[in-house]
N, C-alpha and C. Protein backbone atom coordinates (compact mmCIF):
# COMPACT_ATOMS: atom_id res chain seq x y z
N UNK A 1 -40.56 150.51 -31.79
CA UNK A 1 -40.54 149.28 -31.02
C UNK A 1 -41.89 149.14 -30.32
N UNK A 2 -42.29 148.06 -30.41
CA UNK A 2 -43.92 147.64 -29.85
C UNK A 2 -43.73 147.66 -28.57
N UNK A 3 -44.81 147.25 -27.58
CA UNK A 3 -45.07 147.11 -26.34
C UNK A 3 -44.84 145.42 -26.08
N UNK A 4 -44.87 144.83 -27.21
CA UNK A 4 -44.39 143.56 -26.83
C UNK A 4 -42.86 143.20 -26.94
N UNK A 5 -42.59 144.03 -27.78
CA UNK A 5 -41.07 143.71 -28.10
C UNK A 5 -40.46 144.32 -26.81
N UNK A 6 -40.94 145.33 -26.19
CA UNK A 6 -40.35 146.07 -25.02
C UNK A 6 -40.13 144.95 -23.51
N UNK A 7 -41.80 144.55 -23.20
CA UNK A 7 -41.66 143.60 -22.38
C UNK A 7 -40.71 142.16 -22.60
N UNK A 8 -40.62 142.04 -24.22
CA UNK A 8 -39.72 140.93 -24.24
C UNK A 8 -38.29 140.93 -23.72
N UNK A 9 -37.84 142.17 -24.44
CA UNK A 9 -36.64 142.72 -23.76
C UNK A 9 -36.63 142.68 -21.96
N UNK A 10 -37.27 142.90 -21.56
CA UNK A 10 -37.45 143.42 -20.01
C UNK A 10 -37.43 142.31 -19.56
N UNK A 11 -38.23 141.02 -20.01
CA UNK A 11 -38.16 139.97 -19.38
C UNK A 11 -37.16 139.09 -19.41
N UNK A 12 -36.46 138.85 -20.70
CA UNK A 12 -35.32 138.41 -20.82
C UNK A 12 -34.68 138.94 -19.90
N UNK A 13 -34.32 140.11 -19.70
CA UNK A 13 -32.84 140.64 -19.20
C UNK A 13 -33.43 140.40 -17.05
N UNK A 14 -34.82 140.29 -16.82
CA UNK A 14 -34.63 139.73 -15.77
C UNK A 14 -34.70 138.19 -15.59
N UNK A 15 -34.91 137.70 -16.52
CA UNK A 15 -34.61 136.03 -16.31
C UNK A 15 -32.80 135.96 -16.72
N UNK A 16 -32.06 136.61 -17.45
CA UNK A 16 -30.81 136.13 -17.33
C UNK A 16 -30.57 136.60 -16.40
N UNK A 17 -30.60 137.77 -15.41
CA UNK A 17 -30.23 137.94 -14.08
C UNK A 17 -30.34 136.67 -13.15
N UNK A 18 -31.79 136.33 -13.00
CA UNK A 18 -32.00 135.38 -12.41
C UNK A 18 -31.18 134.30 -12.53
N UNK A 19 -31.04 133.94 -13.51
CA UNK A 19 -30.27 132.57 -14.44
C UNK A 19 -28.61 132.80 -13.73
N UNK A 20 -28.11 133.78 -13.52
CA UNK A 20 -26.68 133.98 -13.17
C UNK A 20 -26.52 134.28 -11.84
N UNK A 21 -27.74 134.62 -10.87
CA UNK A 21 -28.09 134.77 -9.58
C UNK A 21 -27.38 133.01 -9.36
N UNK A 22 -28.71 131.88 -10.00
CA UNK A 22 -28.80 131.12 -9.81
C UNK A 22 -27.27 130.57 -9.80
N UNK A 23 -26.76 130.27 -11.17
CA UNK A 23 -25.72 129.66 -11.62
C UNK A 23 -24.57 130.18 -10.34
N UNK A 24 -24.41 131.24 -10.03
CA UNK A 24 -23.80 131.64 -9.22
C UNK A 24 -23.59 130.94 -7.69
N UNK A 25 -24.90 131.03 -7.38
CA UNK A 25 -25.19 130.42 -6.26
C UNK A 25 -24.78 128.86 -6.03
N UNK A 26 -24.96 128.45 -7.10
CA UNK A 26 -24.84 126.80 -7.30
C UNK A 26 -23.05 126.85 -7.05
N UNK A 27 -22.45 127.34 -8.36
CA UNK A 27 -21.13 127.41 -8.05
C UNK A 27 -20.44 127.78 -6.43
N UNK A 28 -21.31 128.99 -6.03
CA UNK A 28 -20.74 128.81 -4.15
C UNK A 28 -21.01 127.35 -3.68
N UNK A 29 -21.88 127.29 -3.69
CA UNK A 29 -22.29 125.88 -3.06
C UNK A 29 -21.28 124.74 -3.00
N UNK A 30 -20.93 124.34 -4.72
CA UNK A 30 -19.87 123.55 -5.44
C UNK A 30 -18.57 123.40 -4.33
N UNK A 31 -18.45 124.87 -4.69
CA UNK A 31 -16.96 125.02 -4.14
C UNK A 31 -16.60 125.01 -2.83
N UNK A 32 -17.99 125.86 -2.09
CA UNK A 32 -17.84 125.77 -0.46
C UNK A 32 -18.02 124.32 -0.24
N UNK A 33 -18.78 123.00 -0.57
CA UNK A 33 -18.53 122.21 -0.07
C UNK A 33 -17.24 121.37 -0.14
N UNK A 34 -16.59 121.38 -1.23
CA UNK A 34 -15.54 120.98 -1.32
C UNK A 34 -14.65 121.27 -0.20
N UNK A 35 -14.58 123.02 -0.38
CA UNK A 35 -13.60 123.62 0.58
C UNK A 35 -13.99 122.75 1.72
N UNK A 36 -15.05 122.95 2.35
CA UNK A 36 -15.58 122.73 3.46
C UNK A 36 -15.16 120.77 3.81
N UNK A 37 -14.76 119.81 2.96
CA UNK A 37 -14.15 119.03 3.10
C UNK A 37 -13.55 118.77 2.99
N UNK A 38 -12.36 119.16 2.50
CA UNK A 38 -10.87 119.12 2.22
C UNK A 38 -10.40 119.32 3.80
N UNK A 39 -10.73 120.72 4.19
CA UNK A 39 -10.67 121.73 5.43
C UNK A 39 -11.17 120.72 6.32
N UNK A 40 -11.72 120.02 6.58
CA UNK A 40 -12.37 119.15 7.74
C UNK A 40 -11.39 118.13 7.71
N UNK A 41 -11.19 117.50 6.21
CA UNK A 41 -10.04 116.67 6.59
C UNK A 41 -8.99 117.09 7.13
N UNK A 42 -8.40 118.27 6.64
CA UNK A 42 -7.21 118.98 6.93
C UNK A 42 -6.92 118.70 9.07
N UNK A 43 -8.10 119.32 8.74
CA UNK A 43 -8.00 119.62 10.73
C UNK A 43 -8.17 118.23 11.13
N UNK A 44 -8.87 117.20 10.80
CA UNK A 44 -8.66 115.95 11.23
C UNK A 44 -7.09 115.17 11.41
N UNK A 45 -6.45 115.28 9.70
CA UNK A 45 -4.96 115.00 9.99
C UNK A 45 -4.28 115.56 10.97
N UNK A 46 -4.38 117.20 10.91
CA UNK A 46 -3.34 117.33 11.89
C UNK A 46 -3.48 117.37 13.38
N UNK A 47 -4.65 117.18 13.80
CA UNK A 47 -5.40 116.73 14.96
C UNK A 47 -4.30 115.20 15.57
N UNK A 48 -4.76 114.48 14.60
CA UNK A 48 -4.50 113.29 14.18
C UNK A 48 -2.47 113.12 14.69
N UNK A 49 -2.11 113.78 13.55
CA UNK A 49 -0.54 113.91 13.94
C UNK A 49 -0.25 114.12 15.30
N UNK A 50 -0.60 114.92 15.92
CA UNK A 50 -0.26 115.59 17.36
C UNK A 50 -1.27 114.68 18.14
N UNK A 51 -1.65 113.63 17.45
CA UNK A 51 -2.40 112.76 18.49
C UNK A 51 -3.16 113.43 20.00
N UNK A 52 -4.33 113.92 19.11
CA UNK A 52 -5.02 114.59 20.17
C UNK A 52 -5.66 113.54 21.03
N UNK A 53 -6.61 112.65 20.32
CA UNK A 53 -7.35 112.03 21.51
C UNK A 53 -6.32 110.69 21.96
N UNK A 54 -4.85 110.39 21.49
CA UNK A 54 -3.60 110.01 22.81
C UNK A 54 -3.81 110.63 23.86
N UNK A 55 -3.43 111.47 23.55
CA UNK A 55 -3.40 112.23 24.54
C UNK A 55 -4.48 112.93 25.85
N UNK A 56 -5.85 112.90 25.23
CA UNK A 56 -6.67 113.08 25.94
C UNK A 56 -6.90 111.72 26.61
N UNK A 57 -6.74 110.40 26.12
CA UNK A 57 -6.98 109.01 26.74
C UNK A 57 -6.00 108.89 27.75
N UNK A 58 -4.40 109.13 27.66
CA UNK A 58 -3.63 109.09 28.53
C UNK A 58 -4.02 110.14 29.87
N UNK A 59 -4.75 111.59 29.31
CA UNK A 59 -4.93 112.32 30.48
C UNK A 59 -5.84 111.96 31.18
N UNK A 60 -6.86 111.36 30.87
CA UNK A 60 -8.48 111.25 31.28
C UNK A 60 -9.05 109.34 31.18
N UNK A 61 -7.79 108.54 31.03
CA UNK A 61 -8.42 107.41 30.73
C UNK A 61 -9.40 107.30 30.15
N UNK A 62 -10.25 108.23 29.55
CA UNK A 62 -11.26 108.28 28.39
C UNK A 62 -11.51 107.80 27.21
N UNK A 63 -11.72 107.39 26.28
CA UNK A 63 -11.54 107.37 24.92
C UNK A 63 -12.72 108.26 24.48
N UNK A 64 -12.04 109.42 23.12
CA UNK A 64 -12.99 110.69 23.08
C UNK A 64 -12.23 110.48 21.80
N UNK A 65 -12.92 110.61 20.43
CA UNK A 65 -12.75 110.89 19.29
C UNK A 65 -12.63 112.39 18.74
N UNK A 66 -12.05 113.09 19.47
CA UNK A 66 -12.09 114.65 19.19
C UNK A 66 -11.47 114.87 17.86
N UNK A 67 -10.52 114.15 17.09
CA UNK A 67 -10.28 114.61 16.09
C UNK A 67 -11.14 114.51 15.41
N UNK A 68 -11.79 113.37 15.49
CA UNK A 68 -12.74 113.12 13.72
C UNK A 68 -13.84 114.41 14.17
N UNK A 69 -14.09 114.50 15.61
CA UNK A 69 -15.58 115.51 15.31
C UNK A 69 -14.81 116.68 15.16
N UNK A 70 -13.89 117.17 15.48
CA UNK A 70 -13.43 118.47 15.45
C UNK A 70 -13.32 118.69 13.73
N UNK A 71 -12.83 117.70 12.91
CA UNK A 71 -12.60 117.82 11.55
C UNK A 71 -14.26 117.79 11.25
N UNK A 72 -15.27 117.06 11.49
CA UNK A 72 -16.59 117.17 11.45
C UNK A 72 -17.32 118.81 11.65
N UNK A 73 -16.83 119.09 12.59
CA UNK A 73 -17.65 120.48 13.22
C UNK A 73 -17.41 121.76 12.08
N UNK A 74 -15.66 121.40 11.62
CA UNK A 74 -15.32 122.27 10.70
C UNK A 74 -16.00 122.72 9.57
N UNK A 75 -16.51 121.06 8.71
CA UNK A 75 -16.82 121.22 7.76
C UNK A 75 -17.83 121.92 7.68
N UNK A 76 -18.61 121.04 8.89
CA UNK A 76 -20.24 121.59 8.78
C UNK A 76 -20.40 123.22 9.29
N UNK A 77 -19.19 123.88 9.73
CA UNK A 77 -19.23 125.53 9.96
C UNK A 77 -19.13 126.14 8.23
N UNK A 78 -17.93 125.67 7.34
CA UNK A 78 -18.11 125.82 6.42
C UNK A 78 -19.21 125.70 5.21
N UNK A 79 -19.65 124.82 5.59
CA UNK A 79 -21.45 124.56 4.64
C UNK A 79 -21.91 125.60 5.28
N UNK A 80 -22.56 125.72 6.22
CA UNK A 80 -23.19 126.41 6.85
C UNK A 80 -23.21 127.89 6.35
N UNK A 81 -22.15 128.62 6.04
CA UNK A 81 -21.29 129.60 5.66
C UNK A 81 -21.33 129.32 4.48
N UNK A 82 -21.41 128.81 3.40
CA UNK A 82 -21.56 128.75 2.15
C UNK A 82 -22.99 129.06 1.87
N UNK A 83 -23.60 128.08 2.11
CA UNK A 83 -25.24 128.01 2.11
C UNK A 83 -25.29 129.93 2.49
N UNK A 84 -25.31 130.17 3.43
CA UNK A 84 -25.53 131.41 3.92
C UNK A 84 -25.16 132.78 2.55
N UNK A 85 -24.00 131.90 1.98
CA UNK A 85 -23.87 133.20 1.13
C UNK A 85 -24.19 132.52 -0.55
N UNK A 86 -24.64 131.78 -0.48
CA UNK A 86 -25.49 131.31 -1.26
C UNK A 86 -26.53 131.80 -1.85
N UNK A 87 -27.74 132.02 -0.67
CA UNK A 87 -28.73 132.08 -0.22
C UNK A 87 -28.57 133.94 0.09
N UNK A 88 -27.71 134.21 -0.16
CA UNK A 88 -27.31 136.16 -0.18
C UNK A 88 -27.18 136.28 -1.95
N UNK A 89 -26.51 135.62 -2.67
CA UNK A 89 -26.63 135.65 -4.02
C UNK A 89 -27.70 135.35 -4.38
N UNK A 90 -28.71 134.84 -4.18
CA UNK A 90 -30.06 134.93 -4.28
C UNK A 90 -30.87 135.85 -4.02
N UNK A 91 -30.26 136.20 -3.31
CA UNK A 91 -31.34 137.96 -2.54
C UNK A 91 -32.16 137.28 -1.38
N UNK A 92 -32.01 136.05 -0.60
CA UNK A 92 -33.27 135.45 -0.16
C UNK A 92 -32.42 135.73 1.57
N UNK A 93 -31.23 136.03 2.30
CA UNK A 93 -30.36 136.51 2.82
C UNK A 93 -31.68 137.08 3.93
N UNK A 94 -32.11 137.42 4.71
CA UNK A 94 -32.52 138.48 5.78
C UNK A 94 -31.91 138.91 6.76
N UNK A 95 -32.34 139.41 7.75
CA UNK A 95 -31.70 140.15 8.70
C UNK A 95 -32.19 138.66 10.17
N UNK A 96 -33.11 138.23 9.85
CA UNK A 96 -33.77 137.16 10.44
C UNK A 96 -33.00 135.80 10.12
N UNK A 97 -32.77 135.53 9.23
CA UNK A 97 -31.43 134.47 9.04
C UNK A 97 -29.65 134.68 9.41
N UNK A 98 -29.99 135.93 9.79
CA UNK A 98 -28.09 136.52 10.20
C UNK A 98 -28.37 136.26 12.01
N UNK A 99 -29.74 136.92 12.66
CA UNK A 99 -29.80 136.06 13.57
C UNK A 99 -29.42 134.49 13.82
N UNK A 100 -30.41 133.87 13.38
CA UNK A 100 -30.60 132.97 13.43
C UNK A 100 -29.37 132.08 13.56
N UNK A 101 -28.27 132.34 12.56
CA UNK A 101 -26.66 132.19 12.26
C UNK A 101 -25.61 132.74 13.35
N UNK A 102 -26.36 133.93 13.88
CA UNK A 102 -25.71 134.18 15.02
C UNK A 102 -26.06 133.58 16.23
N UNK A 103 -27.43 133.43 16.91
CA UNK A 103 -27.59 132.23 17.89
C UNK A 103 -27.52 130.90 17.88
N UNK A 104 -27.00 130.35 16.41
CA UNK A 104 -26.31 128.86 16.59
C UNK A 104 -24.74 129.02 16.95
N UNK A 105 -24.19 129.93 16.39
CA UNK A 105 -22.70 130.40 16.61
C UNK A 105 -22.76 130.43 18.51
N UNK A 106 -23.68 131.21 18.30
CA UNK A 106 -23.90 131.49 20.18
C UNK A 106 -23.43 129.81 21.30
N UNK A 107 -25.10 129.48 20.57
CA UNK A 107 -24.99 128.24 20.93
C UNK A 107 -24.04 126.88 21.34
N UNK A 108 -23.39 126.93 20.29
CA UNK A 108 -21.89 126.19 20.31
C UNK A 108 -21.28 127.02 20.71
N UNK A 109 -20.63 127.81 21.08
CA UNK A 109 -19.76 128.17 21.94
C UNK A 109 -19.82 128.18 23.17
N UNK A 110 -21.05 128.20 23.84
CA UNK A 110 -21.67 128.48 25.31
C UNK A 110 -21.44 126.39 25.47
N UNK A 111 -21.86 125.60 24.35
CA UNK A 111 -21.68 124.74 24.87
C UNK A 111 -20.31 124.07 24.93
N UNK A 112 -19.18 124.82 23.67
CA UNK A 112 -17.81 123.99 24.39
C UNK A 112 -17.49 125.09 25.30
N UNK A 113 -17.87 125.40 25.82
CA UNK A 113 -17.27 126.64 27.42
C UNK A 113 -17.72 125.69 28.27
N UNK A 114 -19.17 125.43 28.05
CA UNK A 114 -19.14 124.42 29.35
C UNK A 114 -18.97 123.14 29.52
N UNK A 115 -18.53 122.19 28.42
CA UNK A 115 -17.97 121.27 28.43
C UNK A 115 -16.74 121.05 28.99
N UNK A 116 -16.47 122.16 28.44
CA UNK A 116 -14.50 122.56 29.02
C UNK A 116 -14.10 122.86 30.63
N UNK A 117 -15.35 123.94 30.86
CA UNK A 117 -15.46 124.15 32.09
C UNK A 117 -14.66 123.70 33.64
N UNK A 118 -15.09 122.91 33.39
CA UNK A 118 -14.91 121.43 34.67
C UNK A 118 -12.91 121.34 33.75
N UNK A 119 -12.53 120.54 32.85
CA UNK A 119 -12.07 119.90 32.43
C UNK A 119 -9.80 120.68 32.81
N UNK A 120 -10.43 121.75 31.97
CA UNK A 120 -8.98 122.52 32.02
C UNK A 120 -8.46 123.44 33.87
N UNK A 121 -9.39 123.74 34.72
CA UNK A 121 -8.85 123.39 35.87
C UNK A 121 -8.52 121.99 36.23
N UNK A 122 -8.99 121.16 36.35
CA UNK A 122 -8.41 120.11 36.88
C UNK A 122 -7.46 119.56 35.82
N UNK A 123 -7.36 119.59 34.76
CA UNK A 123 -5.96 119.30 33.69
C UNK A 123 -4.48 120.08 34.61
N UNK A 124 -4.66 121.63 34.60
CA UNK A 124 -3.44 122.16 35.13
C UNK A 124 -3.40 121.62 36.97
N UNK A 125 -4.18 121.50 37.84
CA UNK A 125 -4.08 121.04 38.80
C UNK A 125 -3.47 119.56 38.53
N UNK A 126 -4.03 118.76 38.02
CA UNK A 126 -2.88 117.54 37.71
C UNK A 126 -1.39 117.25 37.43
N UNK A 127 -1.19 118.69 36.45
CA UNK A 127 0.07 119.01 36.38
C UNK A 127 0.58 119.15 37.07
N UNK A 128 -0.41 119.88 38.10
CA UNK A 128 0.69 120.53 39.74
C UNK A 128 0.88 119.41 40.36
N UNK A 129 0.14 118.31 40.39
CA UNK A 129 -0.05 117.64 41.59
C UNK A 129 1.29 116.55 40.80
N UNK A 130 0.85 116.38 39.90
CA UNK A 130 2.32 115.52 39.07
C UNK A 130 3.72 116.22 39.06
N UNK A 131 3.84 117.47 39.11
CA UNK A 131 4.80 118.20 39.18
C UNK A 131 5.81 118.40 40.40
N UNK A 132 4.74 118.74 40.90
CA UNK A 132 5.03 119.08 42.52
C UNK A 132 5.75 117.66 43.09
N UNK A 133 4.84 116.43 42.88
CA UNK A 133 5.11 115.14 43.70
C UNK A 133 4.61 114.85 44.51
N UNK A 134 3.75 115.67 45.63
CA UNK A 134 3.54 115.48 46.86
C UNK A 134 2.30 114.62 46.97
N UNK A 135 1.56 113.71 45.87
CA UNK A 135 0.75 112.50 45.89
C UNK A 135 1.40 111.73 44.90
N UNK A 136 1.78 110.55 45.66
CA UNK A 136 1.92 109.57 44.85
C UNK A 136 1.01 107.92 44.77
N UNK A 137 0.83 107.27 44.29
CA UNK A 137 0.19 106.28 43.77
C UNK A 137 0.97 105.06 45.42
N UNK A 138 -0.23 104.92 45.88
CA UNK A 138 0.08 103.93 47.13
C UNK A 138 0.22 104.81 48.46
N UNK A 139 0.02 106.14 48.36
CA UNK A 139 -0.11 106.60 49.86
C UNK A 139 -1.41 106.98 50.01
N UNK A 140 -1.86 106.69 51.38
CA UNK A 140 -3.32 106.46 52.07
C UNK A 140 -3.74 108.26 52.43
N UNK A 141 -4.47 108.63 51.65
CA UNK A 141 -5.13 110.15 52.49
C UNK A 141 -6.28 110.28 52.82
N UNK A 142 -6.55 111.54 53.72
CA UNK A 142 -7.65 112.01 54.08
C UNK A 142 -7.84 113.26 53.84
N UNK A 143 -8.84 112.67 52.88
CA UNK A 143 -9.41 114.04 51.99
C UNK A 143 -11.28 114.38 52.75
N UNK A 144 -11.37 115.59 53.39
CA UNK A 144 -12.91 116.11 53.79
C UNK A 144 -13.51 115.04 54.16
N UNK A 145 -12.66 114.11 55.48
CA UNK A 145 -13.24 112.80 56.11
C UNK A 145 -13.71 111.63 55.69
N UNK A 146 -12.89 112.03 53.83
CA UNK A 146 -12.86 109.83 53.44
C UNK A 146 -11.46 109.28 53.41
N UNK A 147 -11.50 108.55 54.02
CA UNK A 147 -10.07 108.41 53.81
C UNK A 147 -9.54 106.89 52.88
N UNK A 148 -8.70 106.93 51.91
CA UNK A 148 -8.35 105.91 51.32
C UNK A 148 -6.96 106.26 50.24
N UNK A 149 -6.45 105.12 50.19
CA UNK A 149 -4.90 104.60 49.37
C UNK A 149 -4.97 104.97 47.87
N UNK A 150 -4.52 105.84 47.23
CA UNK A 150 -4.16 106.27 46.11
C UNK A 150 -4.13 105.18 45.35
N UNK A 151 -5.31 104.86 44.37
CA UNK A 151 -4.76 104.04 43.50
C UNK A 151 -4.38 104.41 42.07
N UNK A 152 -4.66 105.46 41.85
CA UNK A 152 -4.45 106.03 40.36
C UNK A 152 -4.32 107.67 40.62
N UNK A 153 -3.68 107.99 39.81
CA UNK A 153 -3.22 109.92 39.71
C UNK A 153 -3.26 110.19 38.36
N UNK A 154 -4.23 110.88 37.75
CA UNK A 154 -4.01 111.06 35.76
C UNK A 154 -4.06 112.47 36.06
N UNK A 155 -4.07 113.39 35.13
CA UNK A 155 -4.38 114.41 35.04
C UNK A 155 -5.09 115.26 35.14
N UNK A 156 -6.34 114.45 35.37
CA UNK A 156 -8.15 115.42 35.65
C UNK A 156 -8.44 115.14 37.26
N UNK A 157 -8.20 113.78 37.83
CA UNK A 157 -8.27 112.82 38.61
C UNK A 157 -7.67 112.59 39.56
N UNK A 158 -7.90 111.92 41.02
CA UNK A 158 -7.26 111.06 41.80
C UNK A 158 -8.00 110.17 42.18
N UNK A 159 -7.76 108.95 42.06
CA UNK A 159 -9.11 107.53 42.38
C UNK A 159 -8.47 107.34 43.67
N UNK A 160 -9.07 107.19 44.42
CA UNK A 160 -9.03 106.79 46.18
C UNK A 160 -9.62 105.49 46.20
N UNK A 161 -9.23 104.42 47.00
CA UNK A 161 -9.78 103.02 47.34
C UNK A 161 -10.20 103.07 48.81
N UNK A 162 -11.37 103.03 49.59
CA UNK A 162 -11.83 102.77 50.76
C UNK A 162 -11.31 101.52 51.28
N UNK A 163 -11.17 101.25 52.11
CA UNK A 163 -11.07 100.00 53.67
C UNK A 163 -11.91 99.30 53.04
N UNK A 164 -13.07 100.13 52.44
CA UNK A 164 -14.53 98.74 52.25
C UNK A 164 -14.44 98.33 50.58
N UNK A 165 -13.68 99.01 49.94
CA UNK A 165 -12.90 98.55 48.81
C UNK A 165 -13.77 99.63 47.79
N UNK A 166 -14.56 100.68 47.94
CA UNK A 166 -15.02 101.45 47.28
C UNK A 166 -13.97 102.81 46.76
N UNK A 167 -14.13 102.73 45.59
CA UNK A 167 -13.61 103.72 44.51
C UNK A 167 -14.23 105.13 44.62
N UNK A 168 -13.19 106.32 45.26
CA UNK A 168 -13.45 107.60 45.07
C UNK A 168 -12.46 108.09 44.28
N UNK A 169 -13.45 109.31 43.01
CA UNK A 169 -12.51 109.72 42.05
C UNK A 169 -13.08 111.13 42.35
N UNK A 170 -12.11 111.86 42.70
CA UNK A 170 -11.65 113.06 43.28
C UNK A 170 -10.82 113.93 42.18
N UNK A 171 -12.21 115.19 41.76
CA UNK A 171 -11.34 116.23 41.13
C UNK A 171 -9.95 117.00 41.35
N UNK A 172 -8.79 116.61 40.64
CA UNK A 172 -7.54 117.13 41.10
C UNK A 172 -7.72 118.79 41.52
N UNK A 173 -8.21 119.86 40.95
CA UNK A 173 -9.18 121.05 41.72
C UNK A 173 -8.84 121.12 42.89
N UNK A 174 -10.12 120.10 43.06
CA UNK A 174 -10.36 120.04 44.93
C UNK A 174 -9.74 119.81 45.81
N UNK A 175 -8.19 118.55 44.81
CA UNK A 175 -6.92 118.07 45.87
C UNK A 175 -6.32 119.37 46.54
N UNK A 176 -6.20 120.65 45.38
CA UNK A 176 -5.74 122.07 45.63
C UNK A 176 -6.04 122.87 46.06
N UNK A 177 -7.56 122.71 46.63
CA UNK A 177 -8.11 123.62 46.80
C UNK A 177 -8.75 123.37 48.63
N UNK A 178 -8.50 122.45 49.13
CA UNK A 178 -9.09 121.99 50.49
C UNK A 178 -7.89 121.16 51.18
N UNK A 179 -8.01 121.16 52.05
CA UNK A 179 -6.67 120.12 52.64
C UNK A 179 -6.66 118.53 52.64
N UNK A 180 -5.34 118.03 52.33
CA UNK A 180 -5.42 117.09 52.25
C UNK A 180 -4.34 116.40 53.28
N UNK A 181 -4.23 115.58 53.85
CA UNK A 181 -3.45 114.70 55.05
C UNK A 181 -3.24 113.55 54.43
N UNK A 182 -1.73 113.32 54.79
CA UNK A 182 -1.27 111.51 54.43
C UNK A 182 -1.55 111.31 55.85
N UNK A 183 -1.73 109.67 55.78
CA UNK A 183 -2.06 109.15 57.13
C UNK A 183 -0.67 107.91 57.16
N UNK A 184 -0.91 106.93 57.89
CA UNK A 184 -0.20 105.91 57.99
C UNK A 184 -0.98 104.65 57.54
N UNK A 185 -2.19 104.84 58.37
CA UNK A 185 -3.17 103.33 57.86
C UNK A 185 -4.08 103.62 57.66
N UNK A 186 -4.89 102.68 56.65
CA UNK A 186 -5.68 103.13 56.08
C UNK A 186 -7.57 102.67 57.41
C-alpha cells in the first residue's frame, strides 16, 4: 500500500467522522427545536387552563401576560440546551461556554427572585387581610399619619383616598406590619 493510498484512507475516515459529527449535530438541533416548541406550547396551555394571568389581573388589577412568556422562556431554555449540546457533538463545547451557560442560568434566576420579591409577601398578607376581615372597603384609617377611606382592597394592595381626593396605594406588608387605626371621619 502506497503513501497515498494510506493518507487517502486516513482522510476519508476523518471526513466521515466529521460528516456524522455534523449530521448529528443538525439532527439535535431538528429535534431540540421542535421539542423546545411543542414544550413552550405545552406550558402555555396549561398556564392558560388554570388561568394564570385571571388570576394575577384579579389579584393585582394588572394585566401581565405570564402565560405566553412563561411558554416563551421555556422554549428558549430548551434551544439554548440543544444548541449547547449541539455544539458538544461538535467538539466545539468548552469549559468557557459551560460558564457562560451557567451565568445566564444565574442571571434569570436572581432576576425572577427579585421580581417576585416585593410581590408574594404582600399576596399572602392580602389573604390575611381578606381573611381575617378587619379592613373593609369604605372604612376611613390611619396608617403612619395619612389618613384616608378605603377605596379598594386586592391582594398585593390597599388604595386609600385623602380629604384632598389623593390616591394612596399601600403595600398590604406594611398594613401587617405597623399599626393601623379606624377613625370615624375622615
Amino acid at each position: 500500500m502506497s503513501i497515498i493510498d494510506k493518507l487517502f484512507d486516513y482522510s476519508s475516515i476523518v471526513y466521515s467522522d466529521i460528516l456524522v459529527r455534523f449530521i448529528l449535530a443538525a439532527v439535535i438541533i431538528l429535534i431540540g427545536f421542535v421539542v423546545g416548541r411543542l414544550l413552550g406550547k405545552v406550558v402555555h396551555r396549561v398556564l392558560h387552563e388554570i388561568e394564570l394571568d385571571k388570576m394575577i389581573k384579579s389579584a393585582t388589577k394588572r394585566r401581565l401576560n405570564l402565560e405566553e412568556a412563561t411558554g416563551r422562556v421555556t422554549s428558549y431554555l430548551i434551544y439554548f440546551f440543544v444548541i449547547i449540546m449541539a455544539l458538544n457533538q461538535l467538539g466545539l463545547t468548552t469549559p468557557l461556554l459551560y460558564l457562560i451557560s451557567a451565568a445566564i442560568i444565574l442571571v434569570l434566576l436572581i432576576s425572577f427572585v427579585l421580581a417576585v420579591r416585593d410581590f408574594i409577601p404582600n399576596f399572602f398578607a392580602g389573604l390575611s387581610i381578606q381573611g381575617k376581615g378587619f379592613i373593609h372597603e369604605g372604612d376611613i384609617l390611619v396608617f403612619r399619619g395619612m389618613r384616608g377611606k378605603v377605596e379598594q382592597i386586592n391582594l398585593t394592595e390597599t388604595r386609600l383616598v385623602t380629604k384632598t381626593g389623593d390616591t394612596i396605594s399601600i403595600p398590604n406588608s406594611l398594613l401587617l406590619k405597623y399599626e393601623v387605626k379606624k377613625s370615624k371621619k375622615l
